[in-house]
Protein backbone atom coordinates (compact mmCIF):
# COMPACT_ATOMS: atom_id res chain seq x y z
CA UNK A 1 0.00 0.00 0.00
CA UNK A 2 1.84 3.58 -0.70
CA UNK A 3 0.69 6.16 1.13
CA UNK A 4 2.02 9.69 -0.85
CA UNK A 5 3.70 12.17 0.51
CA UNK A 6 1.15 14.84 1.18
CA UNK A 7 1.02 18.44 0.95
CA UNK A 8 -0.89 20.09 3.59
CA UNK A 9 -3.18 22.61 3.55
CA UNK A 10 -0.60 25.70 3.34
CA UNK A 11 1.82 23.92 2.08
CA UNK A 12 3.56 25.18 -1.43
CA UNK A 13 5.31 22.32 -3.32
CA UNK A 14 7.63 25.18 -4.70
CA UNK A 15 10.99 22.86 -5.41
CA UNK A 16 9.65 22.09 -9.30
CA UNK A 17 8.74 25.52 -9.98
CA UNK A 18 11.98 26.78 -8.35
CA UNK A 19 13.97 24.40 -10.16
CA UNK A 20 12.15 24.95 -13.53
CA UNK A 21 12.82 28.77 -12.52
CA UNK A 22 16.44 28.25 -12.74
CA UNK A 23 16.74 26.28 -15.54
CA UNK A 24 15.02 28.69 -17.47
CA UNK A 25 17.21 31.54 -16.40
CA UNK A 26 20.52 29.44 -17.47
CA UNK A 27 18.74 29.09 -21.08
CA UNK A 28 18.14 33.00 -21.05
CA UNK A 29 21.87 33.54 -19.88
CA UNK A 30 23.16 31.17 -22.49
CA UNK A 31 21.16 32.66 -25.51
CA UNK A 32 22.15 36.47 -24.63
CA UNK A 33 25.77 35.41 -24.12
CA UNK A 34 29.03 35.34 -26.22
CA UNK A 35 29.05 31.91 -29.07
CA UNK A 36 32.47 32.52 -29.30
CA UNK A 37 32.86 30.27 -26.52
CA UNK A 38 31.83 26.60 -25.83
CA UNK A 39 32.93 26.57 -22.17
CA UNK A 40 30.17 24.97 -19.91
CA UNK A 41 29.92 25.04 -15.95
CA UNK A 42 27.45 23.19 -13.77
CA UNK A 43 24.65 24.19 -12.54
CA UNK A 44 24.55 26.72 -9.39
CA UNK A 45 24.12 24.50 -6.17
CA UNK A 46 20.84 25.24 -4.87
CA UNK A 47 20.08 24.98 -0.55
CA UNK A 48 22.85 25.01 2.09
CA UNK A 49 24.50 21.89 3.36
CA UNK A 50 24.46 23.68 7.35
CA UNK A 51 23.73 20.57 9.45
CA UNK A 52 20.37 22.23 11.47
CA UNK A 53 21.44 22.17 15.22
CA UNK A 54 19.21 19.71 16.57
CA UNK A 55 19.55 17.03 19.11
CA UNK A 56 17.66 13.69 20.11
CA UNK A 57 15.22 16.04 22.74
CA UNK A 58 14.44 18.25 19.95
CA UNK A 59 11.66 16.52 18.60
CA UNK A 60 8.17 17.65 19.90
CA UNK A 61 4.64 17.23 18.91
CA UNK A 62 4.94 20.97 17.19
CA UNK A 63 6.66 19.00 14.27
CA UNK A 64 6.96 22.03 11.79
CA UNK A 65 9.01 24.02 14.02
CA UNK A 66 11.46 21.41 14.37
CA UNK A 67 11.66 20.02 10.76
CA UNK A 68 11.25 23.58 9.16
CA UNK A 69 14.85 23.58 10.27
CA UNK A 70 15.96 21.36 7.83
CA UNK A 71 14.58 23.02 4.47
CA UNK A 72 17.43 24.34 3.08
CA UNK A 73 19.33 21.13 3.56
CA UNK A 74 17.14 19.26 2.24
CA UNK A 75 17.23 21.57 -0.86
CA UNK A 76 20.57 20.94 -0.80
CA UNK A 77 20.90 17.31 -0.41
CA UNK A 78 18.00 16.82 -3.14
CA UNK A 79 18.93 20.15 -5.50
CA UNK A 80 15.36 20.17 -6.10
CA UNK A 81 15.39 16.47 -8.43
CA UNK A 82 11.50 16.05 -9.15
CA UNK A 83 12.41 12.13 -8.41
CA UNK A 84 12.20 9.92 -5.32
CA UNK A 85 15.38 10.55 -2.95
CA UNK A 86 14.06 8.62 0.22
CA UNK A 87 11.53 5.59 0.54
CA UNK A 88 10.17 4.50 3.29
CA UNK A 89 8.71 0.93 3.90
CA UNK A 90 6.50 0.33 7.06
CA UNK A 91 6.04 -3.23 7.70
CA UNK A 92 1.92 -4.03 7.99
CA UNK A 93 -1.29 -3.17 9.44
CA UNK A 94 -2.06 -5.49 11.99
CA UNK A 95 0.33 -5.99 14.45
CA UNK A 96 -0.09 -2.53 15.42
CA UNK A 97 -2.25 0.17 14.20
CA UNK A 98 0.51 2.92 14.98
CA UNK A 99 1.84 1.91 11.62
CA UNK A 100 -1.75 3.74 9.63
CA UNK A 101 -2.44 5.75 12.66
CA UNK A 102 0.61 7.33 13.46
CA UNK A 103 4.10 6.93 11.46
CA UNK A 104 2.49 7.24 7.94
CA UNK A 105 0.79 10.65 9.17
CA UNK A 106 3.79 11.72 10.86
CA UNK A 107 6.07 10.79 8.71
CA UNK A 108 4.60 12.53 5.76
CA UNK A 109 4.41 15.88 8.07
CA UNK A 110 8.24 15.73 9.20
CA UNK A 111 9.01 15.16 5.08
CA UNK A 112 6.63 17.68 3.99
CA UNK A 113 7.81 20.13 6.94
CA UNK A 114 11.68 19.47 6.04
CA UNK A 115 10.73 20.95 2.38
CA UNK A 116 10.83 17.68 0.62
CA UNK A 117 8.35 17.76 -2.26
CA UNK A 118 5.86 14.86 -3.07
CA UNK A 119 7.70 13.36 -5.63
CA UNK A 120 10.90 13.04 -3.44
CA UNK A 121 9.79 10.94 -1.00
CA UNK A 122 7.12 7.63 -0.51
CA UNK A 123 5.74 5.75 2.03
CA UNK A 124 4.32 2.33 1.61
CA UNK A 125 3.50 -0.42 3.80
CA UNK A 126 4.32 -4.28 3.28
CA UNK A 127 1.11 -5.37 4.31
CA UNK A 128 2.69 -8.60 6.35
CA UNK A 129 4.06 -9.80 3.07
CA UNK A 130 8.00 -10.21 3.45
CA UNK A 131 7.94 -10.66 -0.32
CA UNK A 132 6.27 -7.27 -0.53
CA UNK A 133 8.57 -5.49 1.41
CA UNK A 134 11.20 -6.68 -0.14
CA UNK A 135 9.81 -5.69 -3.70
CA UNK A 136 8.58 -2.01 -2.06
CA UNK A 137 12.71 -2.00 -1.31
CA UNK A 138 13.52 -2.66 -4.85
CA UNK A 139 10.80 -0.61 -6.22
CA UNK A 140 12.14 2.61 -4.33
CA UNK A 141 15.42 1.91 -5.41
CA UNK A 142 14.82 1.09 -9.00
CA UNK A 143 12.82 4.66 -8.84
CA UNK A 144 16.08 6.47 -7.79
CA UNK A 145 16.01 6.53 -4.00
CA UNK A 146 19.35 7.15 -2.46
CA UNK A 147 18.27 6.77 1.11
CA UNK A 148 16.33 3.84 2.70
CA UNK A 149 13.79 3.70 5.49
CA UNK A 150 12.62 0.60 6.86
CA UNK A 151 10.56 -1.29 9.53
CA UNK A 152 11.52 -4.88 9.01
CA UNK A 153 8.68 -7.15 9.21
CA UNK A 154 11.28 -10.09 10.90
CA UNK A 155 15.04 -10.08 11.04
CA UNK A 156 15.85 -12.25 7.92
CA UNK A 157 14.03 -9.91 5.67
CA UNK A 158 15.72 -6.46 7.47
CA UNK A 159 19.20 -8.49 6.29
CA UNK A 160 17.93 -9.31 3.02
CA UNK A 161 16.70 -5.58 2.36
CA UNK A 162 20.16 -4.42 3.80
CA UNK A 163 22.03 -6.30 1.42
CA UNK A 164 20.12 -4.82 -1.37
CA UNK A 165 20.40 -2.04 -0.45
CA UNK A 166 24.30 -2.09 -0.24
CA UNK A 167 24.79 -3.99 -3.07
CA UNK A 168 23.09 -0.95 -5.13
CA UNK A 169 25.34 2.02 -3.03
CA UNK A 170 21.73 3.08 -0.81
CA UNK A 171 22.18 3.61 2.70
CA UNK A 172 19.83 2.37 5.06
CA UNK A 173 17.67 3.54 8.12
CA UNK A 174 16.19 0.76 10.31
CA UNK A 175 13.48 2.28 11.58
CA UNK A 176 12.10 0.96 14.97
CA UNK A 177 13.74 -3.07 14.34
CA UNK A 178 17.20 -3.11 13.73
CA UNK A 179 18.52 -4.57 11.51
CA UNK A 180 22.60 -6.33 11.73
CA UNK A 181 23.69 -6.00 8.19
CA UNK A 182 25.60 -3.86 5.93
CA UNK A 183 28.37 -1.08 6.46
CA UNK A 184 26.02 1.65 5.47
CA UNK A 185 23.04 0.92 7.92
CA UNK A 186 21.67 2.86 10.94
CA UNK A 187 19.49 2.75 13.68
CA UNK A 188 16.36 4.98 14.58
CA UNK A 189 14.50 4.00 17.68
CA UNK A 190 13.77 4.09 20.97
CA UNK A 191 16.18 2.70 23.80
CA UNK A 192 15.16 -1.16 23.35
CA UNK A 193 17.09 -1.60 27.31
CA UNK A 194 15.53 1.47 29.01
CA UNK A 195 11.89 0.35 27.73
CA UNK A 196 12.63 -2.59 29.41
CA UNK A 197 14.39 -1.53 32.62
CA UNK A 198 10.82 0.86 33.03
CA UNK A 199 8.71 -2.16 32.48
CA UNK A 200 11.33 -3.86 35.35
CA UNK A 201 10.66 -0.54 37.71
CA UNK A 202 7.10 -0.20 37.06
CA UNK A 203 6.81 -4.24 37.95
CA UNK A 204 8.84 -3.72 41.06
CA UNK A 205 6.88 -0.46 42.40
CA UNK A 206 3.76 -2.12 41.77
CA UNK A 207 4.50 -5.56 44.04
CA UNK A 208 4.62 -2.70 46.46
CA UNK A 209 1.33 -0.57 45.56
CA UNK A 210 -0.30 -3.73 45.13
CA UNK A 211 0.65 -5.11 48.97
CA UNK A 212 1.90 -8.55 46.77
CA UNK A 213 3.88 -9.69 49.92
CA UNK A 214 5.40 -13.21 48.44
CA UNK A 215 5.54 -12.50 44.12
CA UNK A 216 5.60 -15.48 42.48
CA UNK A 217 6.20 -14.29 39.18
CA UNK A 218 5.86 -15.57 35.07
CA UNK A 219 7.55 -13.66 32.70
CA UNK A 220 6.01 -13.63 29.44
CA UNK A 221 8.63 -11.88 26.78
CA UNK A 222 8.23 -10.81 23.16
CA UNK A 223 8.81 -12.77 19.91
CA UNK A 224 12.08 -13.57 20.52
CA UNK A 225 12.10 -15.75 17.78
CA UNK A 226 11.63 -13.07 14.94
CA UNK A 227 12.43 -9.49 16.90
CA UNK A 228 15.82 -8.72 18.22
CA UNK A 229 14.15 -5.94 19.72
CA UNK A 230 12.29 -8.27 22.35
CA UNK A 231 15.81 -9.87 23.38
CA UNK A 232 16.65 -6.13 24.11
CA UNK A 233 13.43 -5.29 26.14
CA UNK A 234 13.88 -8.43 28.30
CA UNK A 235 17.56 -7.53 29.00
CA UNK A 236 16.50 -4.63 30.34
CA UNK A 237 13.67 -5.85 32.52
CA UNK A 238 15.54 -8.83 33.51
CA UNK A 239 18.03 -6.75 34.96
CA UNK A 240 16.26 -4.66 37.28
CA UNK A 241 13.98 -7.35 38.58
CA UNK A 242 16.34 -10.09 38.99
CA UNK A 243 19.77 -8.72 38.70
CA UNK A 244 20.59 -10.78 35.07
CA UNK A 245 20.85 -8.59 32.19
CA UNK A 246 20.24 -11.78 29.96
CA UNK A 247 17.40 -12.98 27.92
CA UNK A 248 16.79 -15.64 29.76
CA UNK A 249 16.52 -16.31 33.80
CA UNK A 250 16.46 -19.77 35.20
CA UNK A 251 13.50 -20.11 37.06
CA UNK A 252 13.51 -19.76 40.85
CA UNK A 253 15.57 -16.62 40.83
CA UNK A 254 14.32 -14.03 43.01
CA UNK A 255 14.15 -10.37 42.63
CA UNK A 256 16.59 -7.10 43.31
CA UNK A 257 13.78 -5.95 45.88
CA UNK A 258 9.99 -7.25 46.76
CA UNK A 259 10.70 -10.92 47.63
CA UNK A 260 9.85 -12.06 44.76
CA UNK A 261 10.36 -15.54 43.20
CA UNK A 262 10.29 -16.15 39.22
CA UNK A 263 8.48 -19.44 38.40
CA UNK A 264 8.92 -19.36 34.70
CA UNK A 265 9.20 -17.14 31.71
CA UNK A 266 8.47 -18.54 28.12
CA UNK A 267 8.25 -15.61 24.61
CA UNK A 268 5.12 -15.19 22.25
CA UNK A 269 6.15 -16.51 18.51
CA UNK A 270 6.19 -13.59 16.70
CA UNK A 271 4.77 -11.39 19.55
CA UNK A 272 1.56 -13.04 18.68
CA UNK A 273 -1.35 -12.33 21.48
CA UNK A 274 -3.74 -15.88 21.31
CA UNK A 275 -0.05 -17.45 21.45
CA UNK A 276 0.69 -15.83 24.41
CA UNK A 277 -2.59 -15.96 26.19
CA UNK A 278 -2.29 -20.08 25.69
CA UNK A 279 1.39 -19.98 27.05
CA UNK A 280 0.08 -17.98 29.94
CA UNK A 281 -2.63 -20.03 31.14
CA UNK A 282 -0.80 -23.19 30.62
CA UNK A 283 1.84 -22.00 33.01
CA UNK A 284 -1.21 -20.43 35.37
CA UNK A 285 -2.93 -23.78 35.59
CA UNK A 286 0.39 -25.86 36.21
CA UNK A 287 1.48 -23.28 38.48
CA UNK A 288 -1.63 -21.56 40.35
CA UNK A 289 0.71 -20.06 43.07
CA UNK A 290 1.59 -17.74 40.69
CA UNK A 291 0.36 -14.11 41.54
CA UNK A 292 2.06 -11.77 39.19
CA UNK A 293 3.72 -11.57 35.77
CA UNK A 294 5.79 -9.67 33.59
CA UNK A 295 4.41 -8.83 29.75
CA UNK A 296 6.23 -7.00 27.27
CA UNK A 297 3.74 -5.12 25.66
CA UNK A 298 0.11 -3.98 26.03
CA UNK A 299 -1.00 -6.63 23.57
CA UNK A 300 0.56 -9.71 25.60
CA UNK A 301 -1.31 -8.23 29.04
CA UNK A 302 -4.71 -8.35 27.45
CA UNK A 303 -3.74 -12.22 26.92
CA UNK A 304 -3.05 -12.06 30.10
CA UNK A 305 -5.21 -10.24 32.10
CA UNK A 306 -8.46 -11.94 29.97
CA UNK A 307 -7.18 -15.69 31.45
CA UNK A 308 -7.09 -13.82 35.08
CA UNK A 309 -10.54 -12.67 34.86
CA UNK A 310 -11.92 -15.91 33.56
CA UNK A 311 -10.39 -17.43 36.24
CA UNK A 312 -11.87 -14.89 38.55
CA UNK A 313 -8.87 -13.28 39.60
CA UNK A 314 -9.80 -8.93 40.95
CA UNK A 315 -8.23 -6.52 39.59
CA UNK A 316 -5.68 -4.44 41.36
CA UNK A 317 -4.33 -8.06 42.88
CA UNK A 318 -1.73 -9.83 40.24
CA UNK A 319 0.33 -7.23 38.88
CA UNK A 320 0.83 -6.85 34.69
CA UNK A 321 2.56 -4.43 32.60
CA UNK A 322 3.06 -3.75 28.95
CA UNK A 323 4.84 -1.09 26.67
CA UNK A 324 2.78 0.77 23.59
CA UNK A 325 0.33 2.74 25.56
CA UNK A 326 -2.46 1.53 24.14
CA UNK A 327 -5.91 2.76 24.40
CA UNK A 328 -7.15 -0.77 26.13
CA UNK A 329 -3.56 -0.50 27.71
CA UNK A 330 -4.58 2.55 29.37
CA UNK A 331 -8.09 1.55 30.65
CA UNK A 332 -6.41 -1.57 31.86
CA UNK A 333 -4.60 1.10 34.02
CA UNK A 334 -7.31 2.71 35.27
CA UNK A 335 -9.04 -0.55 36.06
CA UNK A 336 -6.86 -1.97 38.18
CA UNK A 337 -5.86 -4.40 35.76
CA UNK A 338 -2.29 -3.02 34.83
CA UNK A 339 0.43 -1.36 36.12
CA UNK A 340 1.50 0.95 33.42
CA UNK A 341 2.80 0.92 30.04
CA UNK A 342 6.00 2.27 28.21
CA UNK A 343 5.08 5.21 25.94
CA UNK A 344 7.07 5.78 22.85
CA UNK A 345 6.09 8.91 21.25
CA UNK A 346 6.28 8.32 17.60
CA UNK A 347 5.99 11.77 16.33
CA UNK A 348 9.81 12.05 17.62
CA UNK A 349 10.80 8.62 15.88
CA UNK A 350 9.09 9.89 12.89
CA UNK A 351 11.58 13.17 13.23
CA UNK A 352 14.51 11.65 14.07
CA UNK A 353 13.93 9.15 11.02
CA UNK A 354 13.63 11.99 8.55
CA UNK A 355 15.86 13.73 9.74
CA UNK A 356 18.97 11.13 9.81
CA UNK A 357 17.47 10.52 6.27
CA UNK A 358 17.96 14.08 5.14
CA UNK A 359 21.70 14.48 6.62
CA UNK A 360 22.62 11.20 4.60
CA UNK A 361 21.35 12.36 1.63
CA UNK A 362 23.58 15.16 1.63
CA UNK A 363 26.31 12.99 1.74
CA UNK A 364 27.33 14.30 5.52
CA UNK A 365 28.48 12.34 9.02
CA UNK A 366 25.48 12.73 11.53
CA UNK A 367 25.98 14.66 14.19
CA UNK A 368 26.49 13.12 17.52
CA UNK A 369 24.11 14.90 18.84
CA UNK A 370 21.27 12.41 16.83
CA UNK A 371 23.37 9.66 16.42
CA UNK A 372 23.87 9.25 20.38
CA UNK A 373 24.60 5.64 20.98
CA UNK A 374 25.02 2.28 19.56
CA UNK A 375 23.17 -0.66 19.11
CA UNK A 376 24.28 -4.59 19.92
CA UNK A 377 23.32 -7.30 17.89
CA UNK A 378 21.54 -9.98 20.78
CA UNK A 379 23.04 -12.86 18.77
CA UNK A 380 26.67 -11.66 18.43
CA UNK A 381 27.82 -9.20 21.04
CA UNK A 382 30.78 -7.99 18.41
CA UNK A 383 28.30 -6.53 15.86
CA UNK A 384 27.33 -3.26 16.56
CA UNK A 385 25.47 -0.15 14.43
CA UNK A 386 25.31 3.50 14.98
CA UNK A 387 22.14 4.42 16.26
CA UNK A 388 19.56 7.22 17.04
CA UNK A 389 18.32 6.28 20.30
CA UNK A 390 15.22 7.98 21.81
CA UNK A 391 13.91 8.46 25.51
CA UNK A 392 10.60 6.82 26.46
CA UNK A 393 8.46 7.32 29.18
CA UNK A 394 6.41 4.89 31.50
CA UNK A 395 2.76 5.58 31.86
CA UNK A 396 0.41 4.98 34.60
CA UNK A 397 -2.61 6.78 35.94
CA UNK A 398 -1.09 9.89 37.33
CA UNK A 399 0.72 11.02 33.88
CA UNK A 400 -1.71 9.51 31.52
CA UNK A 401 -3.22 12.83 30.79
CA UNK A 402 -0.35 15.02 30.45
CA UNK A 403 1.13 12.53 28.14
CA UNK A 404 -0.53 9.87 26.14
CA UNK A 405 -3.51 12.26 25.83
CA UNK A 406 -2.25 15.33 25.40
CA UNK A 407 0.05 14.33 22.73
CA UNK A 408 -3.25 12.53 20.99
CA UNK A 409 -1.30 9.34 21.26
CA UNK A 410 -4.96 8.09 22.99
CA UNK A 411 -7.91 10.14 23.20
CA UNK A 412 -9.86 10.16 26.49
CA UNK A 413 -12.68 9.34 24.46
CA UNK A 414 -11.06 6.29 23.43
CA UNK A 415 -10.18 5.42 26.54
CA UNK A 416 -13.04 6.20 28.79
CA UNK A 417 -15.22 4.28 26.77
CA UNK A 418 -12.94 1.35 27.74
CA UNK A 419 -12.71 2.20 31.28
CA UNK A 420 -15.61 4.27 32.33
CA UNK A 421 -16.12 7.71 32.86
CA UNK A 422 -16.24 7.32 36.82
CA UNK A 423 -12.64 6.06 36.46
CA UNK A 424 -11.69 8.61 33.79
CA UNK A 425 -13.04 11.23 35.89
CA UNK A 426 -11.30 9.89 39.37
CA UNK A 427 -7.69 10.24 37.28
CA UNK A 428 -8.85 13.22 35.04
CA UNK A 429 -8.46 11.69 31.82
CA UNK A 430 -10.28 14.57 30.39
């Protein structure tokens, strides 16, 4: 599926007409000039290749004061072509609807606000298809792109994009997954370990707000088998709870603070929810002493928290979490039912992402100040990538509103008609 870039409403696509501008004006020059001479120069360089002074915290929801910034870069880096100079490939529409509801919107705006026209950039998304994303890759490239952005659907096809990619001279963005291939590949995303060590903290604080005085604890992780990203998230959790930054605990460890005791742990294939739900209740039934559980995302703790209440398990008694800050994440909050999730803005990935983009296309070395870190392939400790890494922020009931809401991440409409307006009202979610 592409989804355009888009011109706003007061938005001037000017870079054809400024470009046809100048070409006409050389034509002029060359008719009123001397014939005597058959000397030829190239044409004046158009923008200014002045690197915009911007830094991993400058990316807000006011996204055209930010990426305004980077106009007359980007008129450098392009020189106005009226052809496709960055592609972007998201990977589906069902494994989470930030993907149509949030990074093709916002990525259109930070292109559109950077001064790329709509013939210089293009967004599609893969649908699920690894096939598709793959031919989306070599569409964008056959069509002239120079730069790459890309949301791997599952590791095998980031590396098979990535050497594509190299193999034709275009550098690529991972955009969310990363991706361990390639000398010419970065890394835009949120810090995979600190979403991770605030699920860990959030766990740990609520054992206490939940008076859970002897946790025995399942750990439910991410598709590990597919997302490197999940290995990442339960380093980081795994770490604060029990002391092991690994990706896997042995069970009967017990916990950095709250007494608690881990019974098992087990991933979702492919971060898939029924999957998890079953793996869940299997370990519930075998194990009923259990009282609390780590989930990696929002998705995983509905799994969850639907077995508890069939099993008749209250809410505000076995302690979830979850990272997406989704609206049913949110009025799990509220309810009782969750302890908080990790919000990741993706109006600042979207920047960040377009930005990085734009500073590769004109051919310069980003910054430190974006490309702030590294990233470590889980598999192989010696492969590492330069990467853009973002701050996220846990969510529970007394920053829900001046966060998830405000930003319009999740409307309180959404999620008071999940939770209630008696709830919505007690935590003004308004």
């Amino acid at each position: 599926m592409n989804v355009a870039g888009k011109i706003g409403a007061g938005r001037r696509p000017g870079g054809r007409a400024i470009w046809l501008m100048a070409a006409g004006a050389a034509l002029v020059g060359a008719a009123c000039g001397s014939t005597a001479s058959t000397s030829s120069s190239s044409p004046a360089s158009v923008g200014s290749k002045t690197i915009p002074s911007v830094t991993v915290s400058s990316f807000t929801s006011d996204i055209a004061t930010t990426m305004s910034q980077f106009k007359s870069l980007t008129a450098y880096a392009t020189q106005n072509a009226n052809s496709l100079q960055v592609g972007v490939i998201l990977p589906d529409t069902t494994s989470s609807t930030r993907y149509v509801d949030f990074d093709a919107p916002y990525l259109t705006d930070a292109f559109a606000d950077a001064g790329y026209t709509e013939s210089q950039f293009r967004i599609d998304n893969a649908q699920g298809s690894d096939a598709t994303e793959l031919d989306d890759a070599t569409a964008d490239i056959n069509l002239g792109a120079k730069v790459l952005v890309m949301d791997p659907l599952d590791g095998p096809t980031g590396v098979a994009i990535a050497q594509l990619a190299e193999s034709k001279g275009v550098t690529l963005i991972s955009y969310d997954r990363a991706t361990f291939q390639g000398s010419n590949t970065y890394y835009v995303s949120f810090n995979n370990e600190n979403v991770g060590e605030l699920i860990g903290n959030g766990f740990l604080s609520c054992l206490t707000s939940e008076n859970v005085t002897k946790p025995e604890v399942f750990v439910l992780n991410g598709g590990e088998d597919t997302d490197p990203n999940a290995i990442s998230f339960a380093e980081g959790y795994n770490k604060v709870v029990w002391g092991q930054e690994a990706k896997t605990v042995s069970g009967g460890a017990t916990s950095t603070s709250g007494n608690a005791t881990l019974v098992g742990e087990n991933f979702a294939p492919a971060w898939s929810n029924p999957q998890g739900g079953t793996i869940f209740q299997q370990a519930y039934t075998s194990n009923p002493q259990i009282n609390a559980s780590i989930e990696a995302n929002d998705g995983l703790a509905g799994a969850v928290i639907a077995d508890l209440q069939a099993d008749g398990v209250k809410a505000g008694t076995f302690p979830t979490t979850g990272q997406d800050a989704t609206a049913q994440g949110m009025a799990y909050i509220l309810e009782g039912w969750q302890c908080g999730s990790v919000y990741k803005a993706v109006y600042k990935e979207a920047q960040d992402a377009v930005a990085m983009a734009t500073i590769l296309l004109s051919k310069q070395t980003v910054p430190s100040a974006l490309l702030n870190g590294t990233t470590t392939d889980p598999a192989n400790s010696s492969i590492t990538e330069p990467a853009s890494l973002l701050t996220p922020v846990w969510v529970n009931a007394s920053n829900m509103e001046s966060t998830v809401v405000k930003d319009g991440f999740d409307t309180a409409s959404a999620i008071c008609a999940l939770a209630g307006a008696t709830l919505c009202t007690k935590d003004s979610i308004s």
